[in-house]
C-alpha atoms as a PDB file:
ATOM      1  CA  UNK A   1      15.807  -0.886  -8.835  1.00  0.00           C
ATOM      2  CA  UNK A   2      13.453  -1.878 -11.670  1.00  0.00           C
ATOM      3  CA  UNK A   3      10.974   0.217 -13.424  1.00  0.00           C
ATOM      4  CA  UNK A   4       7.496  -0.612 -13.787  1.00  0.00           C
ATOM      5  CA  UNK A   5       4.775   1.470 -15.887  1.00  0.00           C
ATOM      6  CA  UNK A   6       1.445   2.266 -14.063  1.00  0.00           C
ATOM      7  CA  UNK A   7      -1.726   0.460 -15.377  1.00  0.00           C
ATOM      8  CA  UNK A   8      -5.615   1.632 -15.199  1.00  0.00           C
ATOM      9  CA  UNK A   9      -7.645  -0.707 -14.122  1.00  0.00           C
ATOM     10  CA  UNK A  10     -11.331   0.117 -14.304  1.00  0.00           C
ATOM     11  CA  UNK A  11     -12.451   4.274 -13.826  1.00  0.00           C
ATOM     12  CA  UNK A  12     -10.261   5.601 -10.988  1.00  0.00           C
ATOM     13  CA  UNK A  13      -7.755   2.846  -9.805  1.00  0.00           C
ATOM     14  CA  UNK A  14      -4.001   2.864 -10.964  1.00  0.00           C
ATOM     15  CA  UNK A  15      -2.073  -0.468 -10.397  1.00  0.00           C
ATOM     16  CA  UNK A  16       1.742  -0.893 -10.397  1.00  0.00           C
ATOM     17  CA  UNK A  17       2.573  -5.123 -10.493  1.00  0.00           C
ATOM     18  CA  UNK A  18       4.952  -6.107  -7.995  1.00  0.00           C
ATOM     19  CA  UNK A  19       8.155  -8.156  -8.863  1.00  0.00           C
ATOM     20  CA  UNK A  20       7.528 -11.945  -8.978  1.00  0.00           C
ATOM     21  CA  UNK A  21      11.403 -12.406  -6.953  1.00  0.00           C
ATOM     22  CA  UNK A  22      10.724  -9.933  -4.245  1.00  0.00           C
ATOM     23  CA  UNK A  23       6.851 -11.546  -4.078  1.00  0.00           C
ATOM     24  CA  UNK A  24       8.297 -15.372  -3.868  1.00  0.00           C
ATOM     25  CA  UNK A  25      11.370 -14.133  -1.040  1.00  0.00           C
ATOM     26  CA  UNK A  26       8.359 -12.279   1.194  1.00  0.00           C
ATOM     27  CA  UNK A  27       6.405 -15.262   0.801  1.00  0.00           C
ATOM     28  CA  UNK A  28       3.232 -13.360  -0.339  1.00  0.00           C
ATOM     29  CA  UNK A  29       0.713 -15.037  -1.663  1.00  0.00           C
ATOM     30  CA  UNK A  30      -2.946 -14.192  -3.399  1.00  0.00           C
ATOM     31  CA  UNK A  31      -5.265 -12.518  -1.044  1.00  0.00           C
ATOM     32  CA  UNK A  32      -2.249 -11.607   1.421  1.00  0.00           C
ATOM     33  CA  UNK A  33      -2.384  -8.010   2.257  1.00  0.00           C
ATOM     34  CA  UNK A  34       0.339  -5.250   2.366  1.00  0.00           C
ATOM     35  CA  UNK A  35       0.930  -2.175   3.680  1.00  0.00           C
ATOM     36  CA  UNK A  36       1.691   0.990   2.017  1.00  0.00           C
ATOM     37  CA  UNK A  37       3.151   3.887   3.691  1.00  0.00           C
ATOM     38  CA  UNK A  38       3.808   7.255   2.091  1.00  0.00           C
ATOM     39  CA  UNK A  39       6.749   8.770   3.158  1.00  0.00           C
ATOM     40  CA  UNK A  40       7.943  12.484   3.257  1.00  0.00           C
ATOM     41  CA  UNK A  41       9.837  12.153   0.198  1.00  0.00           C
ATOM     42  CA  UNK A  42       7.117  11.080  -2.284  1.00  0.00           C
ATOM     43  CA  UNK A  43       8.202   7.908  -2.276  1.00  0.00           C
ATOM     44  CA  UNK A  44       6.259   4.736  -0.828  1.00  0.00           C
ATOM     45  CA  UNK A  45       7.303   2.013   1.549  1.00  0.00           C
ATOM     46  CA  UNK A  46       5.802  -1.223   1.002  1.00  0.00           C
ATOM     47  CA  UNK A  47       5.835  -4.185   3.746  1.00  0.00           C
ATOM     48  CA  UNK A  48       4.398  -7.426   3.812  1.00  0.00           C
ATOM     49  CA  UNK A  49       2.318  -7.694   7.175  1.00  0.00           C
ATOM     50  CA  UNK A  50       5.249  -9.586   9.253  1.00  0.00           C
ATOM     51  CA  UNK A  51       7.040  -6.674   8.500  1.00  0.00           C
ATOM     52  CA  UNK A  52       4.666  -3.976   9.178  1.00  0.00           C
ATOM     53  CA  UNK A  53       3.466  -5.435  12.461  1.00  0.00           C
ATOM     54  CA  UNK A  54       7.023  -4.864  13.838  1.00  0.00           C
ATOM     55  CA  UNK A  55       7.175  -1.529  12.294  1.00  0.00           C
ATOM     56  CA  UNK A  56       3.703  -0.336  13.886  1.00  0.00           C
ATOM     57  CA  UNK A  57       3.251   3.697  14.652  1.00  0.00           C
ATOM     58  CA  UNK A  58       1.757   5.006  17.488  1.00  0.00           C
ATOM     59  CA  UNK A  59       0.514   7.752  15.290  1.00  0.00           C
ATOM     60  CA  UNK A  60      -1.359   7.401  12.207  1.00  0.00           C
ATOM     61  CA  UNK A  61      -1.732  10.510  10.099  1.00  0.00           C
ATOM     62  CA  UNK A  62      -4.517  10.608   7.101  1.00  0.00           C
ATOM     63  CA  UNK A  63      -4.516  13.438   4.692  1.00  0.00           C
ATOM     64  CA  UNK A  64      -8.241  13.347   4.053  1.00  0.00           C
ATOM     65  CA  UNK A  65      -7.733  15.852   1.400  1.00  0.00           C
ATOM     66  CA  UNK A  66      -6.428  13.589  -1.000  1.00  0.00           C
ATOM     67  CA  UNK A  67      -9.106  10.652  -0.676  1.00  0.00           C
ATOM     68  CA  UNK A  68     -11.243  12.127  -3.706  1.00  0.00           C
ATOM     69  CA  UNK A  69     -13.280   8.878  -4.019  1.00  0.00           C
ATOM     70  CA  UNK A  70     -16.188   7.681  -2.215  1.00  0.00           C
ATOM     71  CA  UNK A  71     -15.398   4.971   0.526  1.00  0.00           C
ATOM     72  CA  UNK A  72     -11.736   5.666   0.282  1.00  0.00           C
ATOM     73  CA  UNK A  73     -11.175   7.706   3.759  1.00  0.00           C
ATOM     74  CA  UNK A  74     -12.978   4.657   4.967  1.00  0.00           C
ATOM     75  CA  UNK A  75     -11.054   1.863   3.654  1.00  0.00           C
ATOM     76  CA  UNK A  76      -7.486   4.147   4.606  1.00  0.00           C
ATOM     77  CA  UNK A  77      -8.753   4.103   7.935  1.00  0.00           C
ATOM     78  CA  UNK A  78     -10.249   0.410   8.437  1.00  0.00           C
ATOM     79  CA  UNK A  79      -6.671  -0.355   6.852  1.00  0.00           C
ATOM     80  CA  UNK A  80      -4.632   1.216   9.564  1.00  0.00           C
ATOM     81  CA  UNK A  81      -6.129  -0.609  12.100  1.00  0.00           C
ATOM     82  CA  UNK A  82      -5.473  -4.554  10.516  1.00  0.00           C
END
């Protein structure tokens, strides 16, 4: 496990950097996109998109509640969907 500290970046958006090892193993590159999935515990899953497409859900569920920024119910749903 490592520990990162969270980093604002512009008004509303929090980044967490993503360790260089587990980047080069995944091959990920610039650009590449991942997935993020919340899980019941708080915690969050996050897959490169080999991964993910193997791991698709027949059910998506958004909690619309929590998307407090403009465009951001949006992009969660456009998301699902690559």
């Amino acid at each position: 496990m490592e520990i990162r500290k969270v980093q604002r970046v512009g008004h509303s958006t929090m980044t967490v950097s993503l360790p260089s090892e587990w980047i080069k193993e995944q091959g990920i590159k610039p650009r590449d996109i991942l997935f993020i999935m919340p899980e019941r515990d708080g915690s969050l899953k996050i897959m490169p998109r080999h991964i993910a497409q193997r791991e698709e859900a027949e059910e998506y569920i958004v909690n619309a509640d929590v998307c407090d920024e403009p465009g951001m119910l949006e992009r969660i749903i456009v998301g699902s969907y690559i």
